[in-house]
N, C-alpha and C. Protein backbone atom coordinates (compact mmCIF):
# COMPACT_ATOMS: atom_id res chain seq x y z
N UNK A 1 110.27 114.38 66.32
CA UNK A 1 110.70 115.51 65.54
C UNK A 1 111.51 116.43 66.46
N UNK A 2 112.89 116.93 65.73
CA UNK A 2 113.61 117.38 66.62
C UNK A 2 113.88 119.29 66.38
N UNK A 3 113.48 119.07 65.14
CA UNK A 3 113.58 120.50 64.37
C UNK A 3 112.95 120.52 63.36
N UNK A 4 112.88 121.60 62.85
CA UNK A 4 111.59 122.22 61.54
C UNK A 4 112.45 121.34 60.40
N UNK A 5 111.54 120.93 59.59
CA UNK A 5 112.64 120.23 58.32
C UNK A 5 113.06 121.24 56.93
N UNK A 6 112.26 122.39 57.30
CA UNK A 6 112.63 123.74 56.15
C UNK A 6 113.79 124.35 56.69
N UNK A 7 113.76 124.76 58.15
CA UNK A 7 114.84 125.81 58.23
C UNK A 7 116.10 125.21 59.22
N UNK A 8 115.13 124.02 60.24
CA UNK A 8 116.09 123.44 60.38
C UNK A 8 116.03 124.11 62.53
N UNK A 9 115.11 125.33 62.69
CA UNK A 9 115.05 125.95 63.77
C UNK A 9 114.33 124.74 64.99
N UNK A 10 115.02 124.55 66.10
CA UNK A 10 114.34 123.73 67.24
C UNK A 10 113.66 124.76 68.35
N UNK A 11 113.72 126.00 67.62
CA UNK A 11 112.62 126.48 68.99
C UNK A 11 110.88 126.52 69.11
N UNK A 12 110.23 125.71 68.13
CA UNK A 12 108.75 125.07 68.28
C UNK A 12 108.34 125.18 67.04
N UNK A 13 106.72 125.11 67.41
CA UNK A 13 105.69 125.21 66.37
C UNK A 13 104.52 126.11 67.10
N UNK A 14 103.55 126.25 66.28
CA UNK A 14 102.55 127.12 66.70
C UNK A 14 101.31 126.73 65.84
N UNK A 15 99.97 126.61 66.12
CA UNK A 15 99.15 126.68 65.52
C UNK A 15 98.08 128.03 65.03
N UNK A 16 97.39 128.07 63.70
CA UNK A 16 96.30 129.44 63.72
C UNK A 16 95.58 129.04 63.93
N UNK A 17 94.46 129.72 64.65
CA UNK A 17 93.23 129.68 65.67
C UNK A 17 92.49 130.81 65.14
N UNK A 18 91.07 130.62 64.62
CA UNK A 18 89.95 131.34 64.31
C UNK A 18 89.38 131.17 66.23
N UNK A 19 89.20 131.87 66.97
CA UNK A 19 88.73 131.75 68.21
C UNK A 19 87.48 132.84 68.50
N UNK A 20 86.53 132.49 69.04
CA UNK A 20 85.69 133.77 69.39
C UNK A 20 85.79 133.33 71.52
N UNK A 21 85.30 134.62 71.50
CA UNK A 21 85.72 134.53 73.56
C UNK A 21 84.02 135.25 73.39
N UNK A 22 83.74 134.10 74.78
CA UNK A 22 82.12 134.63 75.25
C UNK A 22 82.03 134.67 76.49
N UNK A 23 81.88 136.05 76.83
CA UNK A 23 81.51 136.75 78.29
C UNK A 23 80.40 136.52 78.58
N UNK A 24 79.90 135.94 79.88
CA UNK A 24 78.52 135.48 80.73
C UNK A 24 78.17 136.58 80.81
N UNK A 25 76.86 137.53 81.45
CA UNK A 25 76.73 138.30 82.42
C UNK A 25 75.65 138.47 83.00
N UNK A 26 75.44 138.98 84.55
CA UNK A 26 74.19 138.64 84.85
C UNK A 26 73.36 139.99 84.37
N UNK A 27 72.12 139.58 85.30
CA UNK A 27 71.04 140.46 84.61
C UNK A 27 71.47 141.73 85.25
N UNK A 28 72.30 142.13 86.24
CA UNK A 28 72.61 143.53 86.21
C UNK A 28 73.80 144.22 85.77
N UNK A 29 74.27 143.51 84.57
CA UNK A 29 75.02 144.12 83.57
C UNK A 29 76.60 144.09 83.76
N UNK A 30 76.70 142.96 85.32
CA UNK A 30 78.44 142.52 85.73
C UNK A 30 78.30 141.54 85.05
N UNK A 31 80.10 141.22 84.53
CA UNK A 31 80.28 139.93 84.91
C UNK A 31 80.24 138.85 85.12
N UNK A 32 79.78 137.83 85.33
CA UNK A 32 79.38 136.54 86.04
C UNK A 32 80.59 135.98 86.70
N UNK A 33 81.91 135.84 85.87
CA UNK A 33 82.83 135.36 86.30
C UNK A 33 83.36 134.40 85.35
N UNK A 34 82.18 134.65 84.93
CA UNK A 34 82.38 132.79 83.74
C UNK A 34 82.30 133.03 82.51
N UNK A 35 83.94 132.71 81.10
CA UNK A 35 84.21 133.10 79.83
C UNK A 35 84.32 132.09 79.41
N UNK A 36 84.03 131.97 78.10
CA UNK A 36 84.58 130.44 77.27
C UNK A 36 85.24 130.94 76.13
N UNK A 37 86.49 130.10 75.49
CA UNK A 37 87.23 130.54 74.52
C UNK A 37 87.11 129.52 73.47
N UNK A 38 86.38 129.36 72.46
CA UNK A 38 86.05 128.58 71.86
C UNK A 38 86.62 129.10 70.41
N UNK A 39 86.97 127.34 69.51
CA UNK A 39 87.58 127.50 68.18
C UNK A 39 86.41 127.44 67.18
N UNK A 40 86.58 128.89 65.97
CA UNK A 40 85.05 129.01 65.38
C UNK A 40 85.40 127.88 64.03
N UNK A 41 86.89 127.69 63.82
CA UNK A 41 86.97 126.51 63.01
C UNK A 41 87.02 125.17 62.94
N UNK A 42 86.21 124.55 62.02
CA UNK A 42 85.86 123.30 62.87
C UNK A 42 86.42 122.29 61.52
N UNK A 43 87.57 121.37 61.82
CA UNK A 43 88.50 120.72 61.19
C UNK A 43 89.05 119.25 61.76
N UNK A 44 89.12 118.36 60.95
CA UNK A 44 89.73 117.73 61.40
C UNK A 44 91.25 117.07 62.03
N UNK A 45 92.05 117.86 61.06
CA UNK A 45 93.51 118.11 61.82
C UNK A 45 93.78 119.31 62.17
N UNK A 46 94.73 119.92 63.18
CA UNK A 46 95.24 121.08 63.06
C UNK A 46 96.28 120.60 63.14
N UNK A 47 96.90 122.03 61.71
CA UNK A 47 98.37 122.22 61.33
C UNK A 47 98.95 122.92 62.15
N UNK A 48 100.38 122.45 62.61
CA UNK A 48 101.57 123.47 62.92
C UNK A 48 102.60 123.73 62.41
N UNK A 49 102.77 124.97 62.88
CA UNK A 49 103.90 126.25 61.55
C UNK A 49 105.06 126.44 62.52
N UNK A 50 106.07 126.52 61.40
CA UNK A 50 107.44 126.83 62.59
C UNK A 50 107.52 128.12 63.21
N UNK A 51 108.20 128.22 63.74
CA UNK A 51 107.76 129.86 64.79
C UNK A 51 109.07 130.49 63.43
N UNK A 52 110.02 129.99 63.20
CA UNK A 52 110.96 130.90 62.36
C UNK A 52 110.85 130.83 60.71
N UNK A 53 110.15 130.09 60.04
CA UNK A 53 110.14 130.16 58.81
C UNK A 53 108.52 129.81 58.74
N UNK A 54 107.92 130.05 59.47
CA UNK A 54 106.08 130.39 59.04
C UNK A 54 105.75 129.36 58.08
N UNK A 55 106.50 127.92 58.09
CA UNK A 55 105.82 126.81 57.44
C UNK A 55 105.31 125.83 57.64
N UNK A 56 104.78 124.85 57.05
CA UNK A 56 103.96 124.14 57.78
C UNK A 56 104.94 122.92 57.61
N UNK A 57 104.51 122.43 59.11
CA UNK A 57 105.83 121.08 59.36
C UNK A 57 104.91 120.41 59.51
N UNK A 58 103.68 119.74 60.60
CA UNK A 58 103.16 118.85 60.45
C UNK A 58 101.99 118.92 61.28
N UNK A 59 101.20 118.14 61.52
CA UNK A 59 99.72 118.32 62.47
C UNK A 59 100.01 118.20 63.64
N UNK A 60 98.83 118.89 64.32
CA UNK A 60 99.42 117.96 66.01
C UNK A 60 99.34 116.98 66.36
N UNK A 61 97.91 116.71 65.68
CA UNK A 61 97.82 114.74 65.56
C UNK A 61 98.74 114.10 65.34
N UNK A 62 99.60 113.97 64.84
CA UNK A 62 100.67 113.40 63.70
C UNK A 62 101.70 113.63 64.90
N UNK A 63 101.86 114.82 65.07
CA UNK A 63 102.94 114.80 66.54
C UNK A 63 102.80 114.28 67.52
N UNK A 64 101.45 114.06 68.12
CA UNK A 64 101.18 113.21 69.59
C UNK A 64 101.52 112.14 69.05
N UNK A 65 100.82 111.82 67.86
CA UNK A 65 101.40 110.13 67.54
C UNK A 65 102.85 109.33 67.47
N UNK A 66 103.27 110.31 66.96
CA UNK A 66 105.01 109.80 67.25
C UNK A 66 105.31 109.79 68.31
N UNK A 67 105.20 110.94 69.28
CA UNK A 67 105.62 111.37 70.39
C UNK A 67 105.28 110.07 71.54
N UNK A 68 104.29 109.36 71.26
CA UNK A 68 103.72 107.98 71.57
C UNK A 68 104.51 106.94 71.13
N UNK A 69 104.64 107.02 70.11
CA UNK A 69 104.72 105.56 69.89
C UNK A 69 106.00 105.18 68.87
C-alpha cells in the first residue's frame, strides 16, 4: 500500500489506543523507576486511519502481511 485509497494522502496511518500507564512505587512514596503502558482494549485486529482524511484504510495485520509477502 502506497497511499490512503479515500484521499489518496502517502503521509501514513495511525492507530486509536484505549491505553492506561502504571507507575510502580516503593514503600516510601518514590518512584521505582519502573512504568508499564498497557492497551485496556482487547481485540483482535487493530485498525488504521489515515492521518489526513480520519478513515479507515486497513489493519495492521493485513499490512504486515502484504508488506511480507
Amino acid at each position: 500500500m502506497k497511499a490512503c485509497p479515500h484521499c489518496g494522502s502517502n503521509i501514513g496511518l495511525y492507530s486509536k489506543e484505549l491505553a492506561r500507564y502504571d507507575q510502580y512505587y516503593k514503600f516510601t512514596g518514590e518512584p521505582d523507576g519502573f512504568s508499564d503502558l498497557c492497551s485496556i482494549v482487547k481485540r483482535k485486529t487493530t485498525p488504521l486511519y489515515c492521518y489526513v482524511c480520519d478513515r479507515k484504510v486497513t489493519t495492521w495485520e493485513k499490512l504486515v502481511e502484504d508488506s511480507n509477502g
